[in-house]
PDB file of N, CA and C in Angstrom:
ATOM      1  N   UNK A   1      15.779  66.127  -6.800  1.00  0.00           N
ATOM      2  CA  UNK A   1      16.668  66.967  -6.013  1.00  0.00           C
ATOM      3  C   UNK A   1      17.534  66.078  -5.121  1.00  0.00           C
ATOM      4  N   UNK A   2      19.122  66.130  -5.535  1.00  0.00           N
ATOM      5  CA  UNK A   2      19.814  65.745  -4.256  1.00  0.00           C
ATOM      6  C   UNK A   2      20.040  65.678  -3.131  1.00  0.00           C
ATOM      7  N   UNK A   3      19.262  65.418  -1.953  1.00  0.00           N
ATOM      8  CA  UNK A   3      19.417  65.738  -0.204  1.00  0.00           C
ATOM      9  C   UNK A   3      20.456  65.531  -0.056  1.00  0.00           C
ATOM     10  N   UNK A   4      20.911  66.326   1.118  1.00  0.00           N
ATOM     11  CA  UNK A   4      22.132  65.984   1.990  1.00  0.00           C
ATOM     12  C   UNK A   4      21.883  66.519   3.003  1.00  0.00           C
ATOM     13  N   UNK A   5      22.751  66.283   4.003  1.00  0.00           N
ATOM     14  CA  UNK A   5      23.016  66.809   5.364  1.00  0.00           C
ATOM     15  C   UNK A   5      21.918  66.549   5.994  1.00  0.00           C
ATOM     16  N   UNK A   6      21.008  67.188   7.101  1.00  0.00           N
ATOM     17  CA  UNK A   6      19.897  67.131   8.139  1.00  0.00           C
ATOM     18  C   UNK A   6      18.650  66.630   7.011  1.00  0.00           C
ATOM     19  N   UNK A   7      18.852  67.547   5.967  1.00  0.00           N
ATOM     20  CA  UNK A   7      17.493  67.377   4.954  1.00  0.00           C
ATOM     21  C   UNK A   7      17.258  65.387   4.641  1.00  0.00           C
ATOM     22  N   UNK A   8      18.589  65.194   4.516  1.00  0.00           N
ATOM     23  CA  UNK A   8      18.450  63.677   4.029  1.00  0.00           C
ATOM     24  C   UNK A   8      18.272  62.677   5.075  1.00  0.00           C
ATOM     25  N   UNK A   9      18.601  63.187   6.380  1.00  0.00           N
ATOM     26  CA  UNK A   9      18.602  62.335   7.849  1.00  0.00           C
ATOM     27  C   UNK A   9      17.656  62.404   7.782  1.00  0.00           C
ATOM     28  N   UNK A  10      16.651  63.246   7.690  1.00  0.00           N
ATOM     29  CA  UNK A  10      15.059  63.671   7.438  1.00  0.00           C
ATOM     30  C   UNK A  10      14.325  62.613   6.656  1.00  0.00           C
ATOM     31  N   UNK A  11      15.096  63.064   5.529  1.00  0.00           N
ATOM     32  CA  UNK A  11      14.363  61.542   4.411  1.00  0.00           C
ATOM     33  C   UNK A  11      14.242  60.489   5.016  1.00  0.00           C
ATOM     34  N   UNK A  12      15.493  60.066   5.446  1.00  0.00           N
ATOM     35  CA  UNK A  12      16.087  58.767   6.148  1.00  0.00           C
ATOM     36  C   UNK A  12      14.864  57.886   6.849  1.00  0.00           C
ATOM     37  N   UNK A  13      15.135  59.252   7.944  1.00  0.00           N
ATOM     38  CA  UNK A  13      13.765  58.949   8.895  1.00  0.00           C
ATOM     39  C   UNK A  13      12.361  58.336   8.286  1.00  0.00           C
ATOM     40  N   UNK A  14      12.013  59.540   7.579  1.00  0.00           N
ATOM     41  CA  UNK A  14      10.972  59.680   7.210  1.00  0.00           C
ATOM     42  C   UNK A  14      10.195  57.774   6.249  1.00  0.00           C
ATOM     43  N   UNK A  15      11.574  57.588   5.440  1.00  0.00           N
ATOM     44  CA  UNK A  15      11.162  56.898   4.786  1.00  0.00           C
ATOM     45  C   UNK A  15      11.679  55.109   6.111  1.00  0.00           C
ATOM     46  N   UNK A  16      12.313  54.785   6.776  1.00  0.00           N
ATOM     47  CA  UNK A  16      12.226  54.149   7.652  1.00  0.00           C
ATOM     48  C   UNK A  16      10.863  54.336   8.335  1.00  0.00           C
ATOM     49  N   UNK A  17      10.172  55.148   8.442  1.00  0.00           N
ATOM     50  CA  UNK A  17       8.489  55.068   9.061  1.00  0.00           C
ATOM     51  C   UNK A  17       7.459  54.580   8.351  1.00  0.00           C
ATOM     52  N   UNK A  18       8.036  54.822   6.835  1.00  0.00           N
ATOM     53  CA  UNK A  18       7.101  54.370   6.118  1.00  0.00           C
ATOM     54  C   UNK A  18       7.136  52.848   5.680  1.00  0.00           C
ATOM     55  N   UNK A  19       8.571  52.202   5.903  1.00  0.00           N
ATOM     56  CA  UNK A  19       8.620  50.880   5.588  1.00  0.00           C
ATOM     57  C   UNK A  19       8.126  49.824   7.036  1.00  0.00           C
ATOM     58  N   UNK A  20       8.267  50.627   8.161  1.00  0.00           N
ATOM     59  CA  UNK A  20       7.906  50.123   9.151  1.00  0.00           C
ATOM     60  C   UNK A  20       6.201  50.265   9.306  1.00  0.00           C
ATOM     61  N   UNK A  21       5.812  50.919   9.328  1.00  0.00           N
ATOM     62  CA  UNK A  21       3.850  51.135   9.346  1.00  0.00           C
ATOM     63  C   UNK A  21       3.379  51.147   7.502  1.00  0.00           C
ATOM     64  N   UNK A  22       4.012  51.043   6.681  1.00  0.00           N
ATOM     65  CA  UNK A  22       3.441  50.391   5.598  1.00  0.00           C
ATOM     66  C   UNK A  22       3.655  49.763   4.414  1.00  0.00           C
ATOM     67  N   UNK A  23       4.929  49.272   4.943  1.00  0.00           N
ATOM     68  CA  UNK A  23       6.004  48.477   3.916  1.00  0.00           C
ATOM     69  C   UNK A  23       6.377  49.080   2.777  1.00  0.00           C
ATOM     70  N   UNK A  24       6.470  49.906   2.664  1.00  0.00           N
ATOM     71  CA  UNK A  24       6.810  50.619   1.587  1.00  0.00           C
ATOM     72  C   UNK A  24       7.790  51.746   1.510  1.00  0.00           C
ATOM     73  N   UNK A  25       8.826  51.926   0.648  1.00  0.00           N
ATOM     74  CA  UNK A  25       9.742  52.926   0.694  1.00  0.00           C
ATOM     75  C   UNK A  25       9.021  54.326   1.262  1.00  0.00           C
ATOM     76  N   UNK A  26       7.743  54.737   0.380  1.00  0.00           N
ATOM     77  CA  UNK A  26       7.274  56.029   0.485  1.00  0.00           C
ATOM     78  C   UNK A  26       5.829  55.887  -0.004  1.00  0.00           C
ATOM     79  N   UNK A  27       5.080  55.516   1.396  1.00  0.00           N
ATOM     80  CA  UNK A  27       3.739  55.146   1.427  1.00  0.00           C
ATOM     81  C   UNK A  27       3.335  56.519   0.332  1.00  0.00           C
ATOM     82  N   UNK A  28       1.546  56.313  -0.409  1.00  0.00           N
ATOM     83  CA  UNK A  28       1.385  57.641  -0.787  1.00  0.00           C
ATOM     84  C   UNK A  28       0.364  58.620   0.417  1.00  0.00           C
ATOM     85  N   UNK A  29       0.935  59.595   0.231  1.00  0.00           N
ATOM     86  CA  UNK A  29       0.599  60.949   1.082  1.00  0.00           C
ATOM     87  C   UNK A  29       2.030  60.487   2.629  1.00  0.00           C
ATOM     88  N   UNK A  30       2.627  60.070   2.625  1.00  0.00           N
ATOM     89  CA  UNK A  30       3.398  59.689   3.402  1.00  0.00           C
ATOM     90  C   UNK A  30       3.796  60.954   4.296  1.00  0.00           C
ATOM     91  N   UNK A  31       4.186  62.237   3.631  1.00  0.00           N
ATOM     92  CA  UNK A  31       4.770  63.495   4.362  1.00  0.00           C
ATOM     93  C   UNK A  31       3.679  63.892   5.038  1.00  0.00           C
ATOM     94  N   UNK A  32       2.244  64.158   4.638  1.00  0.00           N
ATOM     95  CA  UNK A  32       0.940  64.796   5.222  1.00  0.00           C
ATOM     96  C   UNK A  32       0.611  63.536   6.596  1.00  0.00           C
ATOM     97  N   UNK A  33       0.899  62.094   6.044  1.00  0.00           N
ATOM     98  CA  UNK A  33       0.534  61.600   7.472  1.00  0.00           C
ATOM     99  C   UNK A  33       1.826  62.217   8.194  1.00  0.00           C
ATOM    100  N   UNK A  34       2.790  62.023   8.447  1.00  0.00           N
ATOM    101  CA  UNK A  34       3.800  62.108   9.336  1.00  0.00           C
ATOM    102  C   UNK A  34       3.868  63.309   9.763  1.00  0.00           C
ATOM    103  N   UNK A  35       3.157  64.746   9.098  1.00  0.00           N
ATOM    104  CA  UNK A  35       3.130  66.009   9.458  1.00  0.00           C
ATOM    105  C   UNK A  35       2.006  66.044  10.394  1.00  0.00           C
ATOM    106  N   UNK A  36       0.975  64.858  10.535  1.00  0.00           N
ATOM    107  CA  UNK A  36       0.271  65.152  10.844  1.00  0.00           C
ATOM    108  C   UNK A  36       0.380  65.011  12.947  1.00  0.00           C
ATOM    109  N   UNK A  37       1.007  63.745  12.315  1.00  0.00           N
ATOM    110  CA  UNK A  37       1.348  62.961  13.744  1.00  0.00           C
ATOM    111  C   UNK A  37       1.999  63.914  14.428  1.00  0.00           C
ATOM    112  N   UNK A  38       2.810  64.961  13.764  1.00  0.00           N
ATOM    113  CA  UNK A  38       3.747  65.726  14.667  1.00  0.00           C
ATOM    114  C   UNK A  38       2.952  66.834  15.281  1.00  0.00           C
ATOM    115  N   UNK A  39       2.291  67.330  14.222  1.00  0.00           N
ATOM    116  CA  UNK A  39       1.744  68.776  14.651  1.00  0.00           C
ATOM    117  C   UNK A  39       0.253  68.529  15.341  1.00  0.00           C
ATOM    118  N   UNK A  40      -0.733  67.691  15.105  1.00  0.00           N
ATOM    119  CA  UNK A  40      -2.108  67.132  15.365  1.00  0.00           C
ATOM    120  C   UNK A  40      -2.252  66.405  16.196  1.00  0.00           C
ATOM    121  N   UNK A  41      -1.427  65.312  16.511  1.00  0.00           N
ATOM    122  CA  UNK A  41      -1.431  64.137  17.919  1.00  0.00           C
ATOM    123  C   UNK A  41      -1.750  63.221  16.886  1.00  0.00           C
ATOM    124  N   UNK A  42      -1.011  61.985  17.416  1.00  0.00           N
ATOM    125  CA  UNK A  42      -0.555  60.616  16.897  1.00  0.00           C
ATOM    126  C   UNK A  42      -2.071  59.745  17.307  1.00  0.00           C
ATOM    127  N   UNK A  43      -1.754  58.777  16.197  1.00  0.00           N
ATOM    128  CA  UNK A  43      -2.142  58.073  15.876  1.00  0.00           C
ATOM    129  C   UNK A  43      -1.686  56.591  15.424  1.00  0.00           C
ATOM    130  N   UNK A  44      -0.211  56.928  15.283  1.00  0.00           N
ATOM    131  CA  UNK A  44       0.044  55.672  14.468  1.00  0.00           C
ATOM    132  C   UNK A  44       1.736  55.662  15.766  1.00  0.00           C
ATOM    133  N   UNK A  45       2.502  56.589  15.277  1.00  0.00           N
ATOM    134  CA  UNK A  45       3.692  56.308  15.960  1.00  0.00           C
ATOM    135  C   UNK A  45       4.085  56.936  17.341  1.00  0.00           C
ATOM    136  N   UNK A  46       4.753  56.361  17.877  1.00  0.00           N
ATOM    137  CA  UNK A  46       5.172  56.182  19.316  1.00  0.00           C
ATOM    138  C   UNK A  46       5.560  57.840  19.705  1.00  0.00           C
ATOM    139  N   UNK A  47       5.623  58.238  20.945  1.00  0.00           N
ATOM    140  CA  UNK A  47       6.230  59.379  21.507  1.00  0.00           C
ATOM    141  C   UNK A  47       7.659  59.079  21.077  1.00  0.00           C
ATOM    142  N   UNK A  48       8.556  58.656  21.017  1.00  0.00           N
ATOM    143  CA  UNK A  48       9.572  58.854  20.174  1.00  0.00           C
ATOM    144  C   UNK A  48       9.664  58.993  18.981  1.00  0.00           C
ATOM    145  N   UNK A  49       9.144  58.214  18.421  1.00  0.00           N
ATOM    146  CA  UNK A  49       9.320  58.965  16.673  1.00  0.00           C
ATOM    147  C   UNK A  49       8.634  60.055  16.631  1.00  0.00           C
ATOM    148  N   UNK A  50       7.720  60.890  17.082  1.00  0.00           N
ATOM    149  CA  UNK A  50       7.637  61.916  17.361  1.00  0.00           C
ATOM    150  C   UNK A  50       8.258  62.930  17.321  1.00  0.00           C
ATOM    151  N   UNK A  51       9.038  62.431  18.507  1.00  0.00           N
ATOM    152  CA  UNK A  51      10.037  63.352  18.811  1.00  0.00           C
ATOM    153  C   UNK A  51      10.929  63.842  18.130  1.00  0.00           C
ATOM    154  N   UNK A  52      11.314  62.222  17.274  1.00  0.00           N
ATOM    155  CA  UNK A  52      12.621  62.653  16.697  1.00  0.00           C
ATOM    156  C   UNK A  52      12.533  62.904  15.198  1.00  0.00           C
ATOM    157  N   UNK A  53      11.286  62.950  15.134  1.00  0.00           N
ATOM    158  CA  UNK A  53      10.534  63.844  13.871  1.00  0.00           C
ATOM    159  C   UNK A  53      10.919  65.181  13.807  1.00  0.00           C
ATOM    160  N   UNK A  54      10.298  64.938  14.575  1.00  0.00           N
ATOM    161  CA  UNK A  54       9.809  66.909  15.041  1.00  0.00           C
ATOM    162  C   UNK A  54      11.228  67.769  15.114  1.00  0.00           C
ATOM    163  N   UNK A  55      12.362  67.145  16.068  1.00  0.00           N
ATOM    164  CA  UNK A  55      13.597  67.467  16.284  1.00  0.00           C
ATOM    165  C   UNK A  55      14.640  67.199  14.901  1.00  0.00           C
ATOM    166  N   UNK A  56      14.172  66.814  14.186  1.00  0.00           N
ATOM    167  CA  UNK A  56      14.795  66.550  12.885  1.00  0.00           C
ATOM    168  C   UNK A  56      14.344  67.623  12.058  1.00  0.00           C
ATOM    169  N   UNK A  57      13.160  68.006  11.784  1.00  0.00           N
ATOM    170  CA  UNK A  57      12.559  69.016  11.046  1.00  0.00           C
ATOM    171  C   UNK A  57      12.922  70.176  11.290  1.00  0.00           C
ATOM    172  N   UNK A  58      12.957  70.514  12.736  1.00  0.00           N
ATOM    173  CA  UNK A  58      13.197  71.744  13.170  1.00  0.00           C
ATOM    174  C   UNK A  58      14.716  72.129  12.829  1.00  0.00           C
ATOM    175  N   UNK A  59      15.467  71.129  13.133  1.00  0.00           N
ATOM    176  CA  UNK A  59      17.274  71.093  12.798  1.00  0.00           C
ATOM    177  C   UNK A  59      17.446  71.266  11.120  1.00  0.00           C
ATOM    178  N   UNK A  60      16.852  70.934  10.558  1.00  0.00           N
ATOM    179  CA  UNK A  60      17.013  70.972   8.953  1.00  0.00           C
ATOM    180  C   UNK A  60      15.829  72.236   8.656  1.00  0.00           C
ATOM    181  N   UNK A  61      15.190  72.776   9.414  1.00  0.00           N
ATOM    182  CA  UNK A  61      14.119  74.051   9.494  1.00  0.00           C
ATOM    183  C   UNK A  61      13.450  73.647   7.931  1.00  0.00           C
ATOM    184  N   UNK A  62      13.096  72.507   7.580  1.00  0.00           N
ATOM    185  CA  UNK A  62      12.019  71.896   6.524  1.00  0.00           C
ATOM    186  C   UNK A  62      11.642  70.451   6.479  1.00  0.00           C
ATOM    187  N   UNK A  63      10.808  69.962   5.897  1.00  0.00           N
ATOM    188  CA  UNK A  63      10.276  68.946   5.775  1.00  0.00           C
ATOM    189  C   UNK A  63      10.314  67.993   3.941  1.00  0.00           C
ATOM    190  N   UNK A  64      10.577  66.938   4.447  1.00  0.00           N
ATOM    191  CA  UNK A  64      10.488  66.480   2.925  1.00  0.00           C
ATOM    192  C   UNK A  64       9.253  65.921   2.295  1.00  0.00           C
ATOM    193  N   UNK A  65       8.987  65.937   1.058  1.00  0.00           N
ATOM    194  CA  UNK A  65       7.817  65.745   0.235  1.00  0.00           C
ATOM    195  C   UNK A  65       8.194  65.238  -0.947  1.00  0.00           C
ATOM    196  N   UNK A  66       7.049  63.766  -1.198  1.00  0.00           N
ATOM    197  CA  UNK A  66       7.193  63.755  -2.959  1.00  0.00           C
ATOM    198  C   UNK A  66       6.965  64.981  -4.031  1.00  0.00           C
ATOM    199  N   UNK A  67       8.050  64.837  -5.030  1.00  0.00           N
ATOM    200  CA  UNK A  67       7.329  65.501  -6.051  1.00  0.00           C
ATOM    201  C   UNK A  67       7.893  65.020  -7.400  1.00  0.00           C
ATOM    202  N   UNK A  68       6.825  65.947  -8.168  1.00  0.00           N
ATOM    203  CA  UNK A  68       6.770  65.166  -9.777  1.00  0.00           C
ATOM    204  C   UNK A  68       7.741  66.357 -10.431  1.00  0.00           C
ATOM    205  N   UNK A  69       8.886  66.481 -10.680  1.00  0.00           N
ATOM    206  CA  UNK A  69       9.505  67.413 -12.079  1.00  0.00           C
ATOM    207  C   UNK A  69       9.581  66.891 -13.287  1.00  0.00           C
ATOM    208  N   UNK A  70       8.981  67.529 -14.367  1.00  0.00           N
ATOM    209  CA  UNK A  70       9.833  66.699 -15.657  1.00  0.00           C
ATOM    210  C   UNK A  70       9.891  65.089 -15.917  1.00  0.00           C
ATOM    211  N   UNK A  71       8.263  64.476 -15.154  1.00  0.00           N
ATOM    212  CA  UNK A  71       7.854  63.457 -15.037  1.00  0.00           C
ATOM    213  C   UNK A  71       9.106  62.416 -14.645  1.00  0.00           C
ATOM    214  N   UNK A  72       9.628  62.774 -13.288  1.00  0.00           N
ATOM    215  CA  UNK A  72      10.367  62.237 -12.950  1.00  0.00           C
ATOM    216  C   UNK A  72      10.144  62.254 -11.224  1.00  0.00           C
ATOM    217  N   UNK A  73       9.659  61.529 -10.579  1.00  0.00           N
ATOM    218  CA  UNK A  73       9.211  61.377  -9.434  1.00  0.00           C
ATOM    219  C   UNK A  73      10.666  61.204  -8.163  1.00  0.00           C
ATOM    220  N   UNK A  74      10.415  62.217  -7.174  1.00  0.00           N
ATOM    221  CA  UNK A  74      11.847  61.820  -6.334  1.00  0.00           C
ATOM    222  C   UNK A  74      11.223  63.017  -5.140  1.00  0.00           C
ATOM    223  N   UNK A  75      12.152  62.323  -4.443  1.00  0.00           N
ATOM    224  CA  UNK A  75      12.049  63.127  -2.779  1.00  0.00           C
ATOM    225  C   UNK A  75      12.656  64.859  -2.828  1.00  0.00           C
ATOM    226  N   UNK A  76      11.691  65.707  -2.328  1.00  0.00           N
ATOM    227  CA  UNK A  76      12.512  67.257  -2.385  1.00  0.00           C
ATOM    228  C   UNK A  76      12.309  67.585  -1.164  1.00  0.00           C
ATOM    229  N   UNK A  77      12.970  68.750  -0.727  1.00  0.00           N
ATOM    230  CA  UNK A  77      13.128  68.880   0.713  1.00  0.00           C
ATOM    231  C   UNK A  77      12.520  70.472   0.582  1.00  0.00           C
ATOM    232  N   UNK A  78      11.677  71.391   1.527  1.00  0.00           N
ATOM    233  CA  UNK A  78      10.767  72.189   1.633  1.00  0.00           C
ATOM    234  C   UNK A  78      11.052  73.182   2.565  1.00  0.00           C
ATOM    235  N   UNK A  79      11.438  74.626   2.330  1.00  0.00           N
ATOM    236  CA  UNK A  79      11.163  75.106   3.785  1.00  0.00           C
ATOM    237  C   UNK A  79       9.558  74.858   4.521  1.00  0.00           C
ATOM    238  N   UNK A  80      10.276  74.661   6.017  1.00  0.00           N
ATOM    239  CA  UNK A  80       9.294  74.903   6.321  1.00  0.00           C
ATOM    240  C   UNK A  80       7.532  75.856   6.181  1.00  0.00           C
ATOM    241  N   UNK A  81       8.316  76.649   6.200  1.00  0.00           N
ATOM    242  CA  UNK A  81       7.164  77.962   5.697  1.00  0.00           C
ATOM    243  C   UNK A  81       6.387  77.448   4.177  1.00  0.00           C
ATOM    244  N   UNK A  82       7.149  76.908   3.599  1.00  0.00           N
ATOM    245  CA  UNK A  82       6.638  76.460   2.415  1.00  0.00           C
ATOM    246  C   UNK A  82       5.694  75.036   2.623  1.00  0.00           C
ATOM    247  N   UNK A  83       6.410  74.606   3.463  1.00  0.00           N
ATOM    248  CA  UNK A  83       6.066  72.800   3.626  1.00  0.00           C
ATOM    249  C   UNK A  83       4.510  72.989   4.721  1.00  0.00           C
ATOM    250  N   UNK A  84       4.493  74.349   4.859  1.00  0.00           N
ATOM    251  CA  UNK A  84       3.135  74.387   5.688  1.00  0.00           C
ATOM    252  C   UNK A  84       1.983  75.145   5.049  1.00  0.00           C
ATOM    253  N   UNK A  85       2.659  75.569   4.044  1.00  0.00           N
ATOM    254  CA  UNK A  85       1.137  76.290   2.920  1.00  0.00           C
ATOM    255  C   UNK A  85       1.231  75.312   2.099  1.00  0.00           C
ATOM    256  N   UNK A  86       1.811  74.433   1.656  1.00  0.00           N
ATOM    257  CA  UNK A  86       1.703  73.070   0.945  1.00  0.00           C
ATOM    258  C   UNK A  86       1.024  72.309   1.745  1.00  0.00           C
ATOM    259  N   UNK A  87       0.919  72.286   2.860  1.00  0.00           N
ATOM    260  CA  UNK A  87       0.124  70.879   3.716  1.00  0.00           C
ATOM    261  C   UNK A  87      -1.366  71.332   4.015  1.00  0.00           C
ATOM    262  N   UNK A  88      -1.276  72.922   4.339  1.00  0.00           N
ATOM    263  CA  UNK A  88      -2.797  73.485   4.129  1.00  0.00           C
ATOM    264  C   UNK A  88      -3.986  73.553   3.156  1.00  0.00           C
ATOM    265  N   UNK A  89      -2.401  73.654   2.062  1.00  0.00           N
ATOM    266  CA  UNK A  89      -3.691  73.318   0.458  1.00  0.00           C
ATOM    267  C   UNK A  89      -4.089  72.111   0.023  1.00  0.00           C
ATOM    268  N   UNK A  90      -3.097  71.147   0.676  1.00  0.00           N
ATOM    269  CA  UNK A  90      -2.828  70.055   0.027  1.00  0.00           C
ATOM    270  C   UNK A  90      -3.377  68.821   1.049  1.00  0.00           C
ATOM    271  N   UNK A  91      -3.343  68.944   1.955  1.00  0.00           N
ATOM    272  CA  UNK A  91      -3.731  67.957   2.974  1.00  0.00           C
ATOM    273  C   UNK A  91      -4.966  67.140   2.556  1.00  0.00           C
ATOM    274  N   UNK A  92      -4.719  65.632   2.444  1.00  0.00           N
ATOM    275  CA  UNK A  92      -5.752  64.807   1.783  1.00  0.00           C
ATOM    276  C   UNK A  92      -6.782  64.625   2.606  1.00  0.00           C
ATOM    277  N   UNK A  93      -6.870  65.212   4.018  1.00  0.00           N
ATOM    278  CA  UNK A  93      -7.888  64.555   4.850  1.00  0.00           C
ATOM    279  C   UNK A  93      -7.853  65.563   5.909  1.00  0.00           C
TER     280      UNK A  93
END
């Protein structure tokens, strides 16, 4: 799926956190940690990235997540409402 606009500033973010705490474009479970930090209390990143998590998500009203289509692996962007019965079923820990 193509991002744009807030959804992809989102990515942006998202995947800048992951090269910074684990060198990697898109650590795996990468969205469930970073959902976690926002909604659960941190562990890993600062009261600002936090913040500007959280304020990013809410502005784009979803969250981004890997996924597999048509065995083709790429970043999709989630409503919220969706991106939170996905993290309930799905949450690795």
């Amino acid at each position: 799926m193509l991002l744009k606009g807030p959804a992809q500033q989102l990515a942006d973010l998202m995947i800048k956190l992951s090269q910074k705490y684990h060198n990697q474009e898109w650590a795996f479970g990468l969205e469930f940690e970073l959902w976690r930090e926002v909604t659960e209390g941190q562990d890993i990143l600062t009261d600002d990235e936090i913040k500007k998590l959280d304020e990013t998500s809410k502005w784009c009203k979803g969250w981004i997540t890997m996924a597999f289509k048509d065995g083709v692996e790429g970043l999709e962007f989630l409503l919220l409402d969706d991106w939170e019965e996905k993290y309930q079923k799905e949450k690795p820990f």
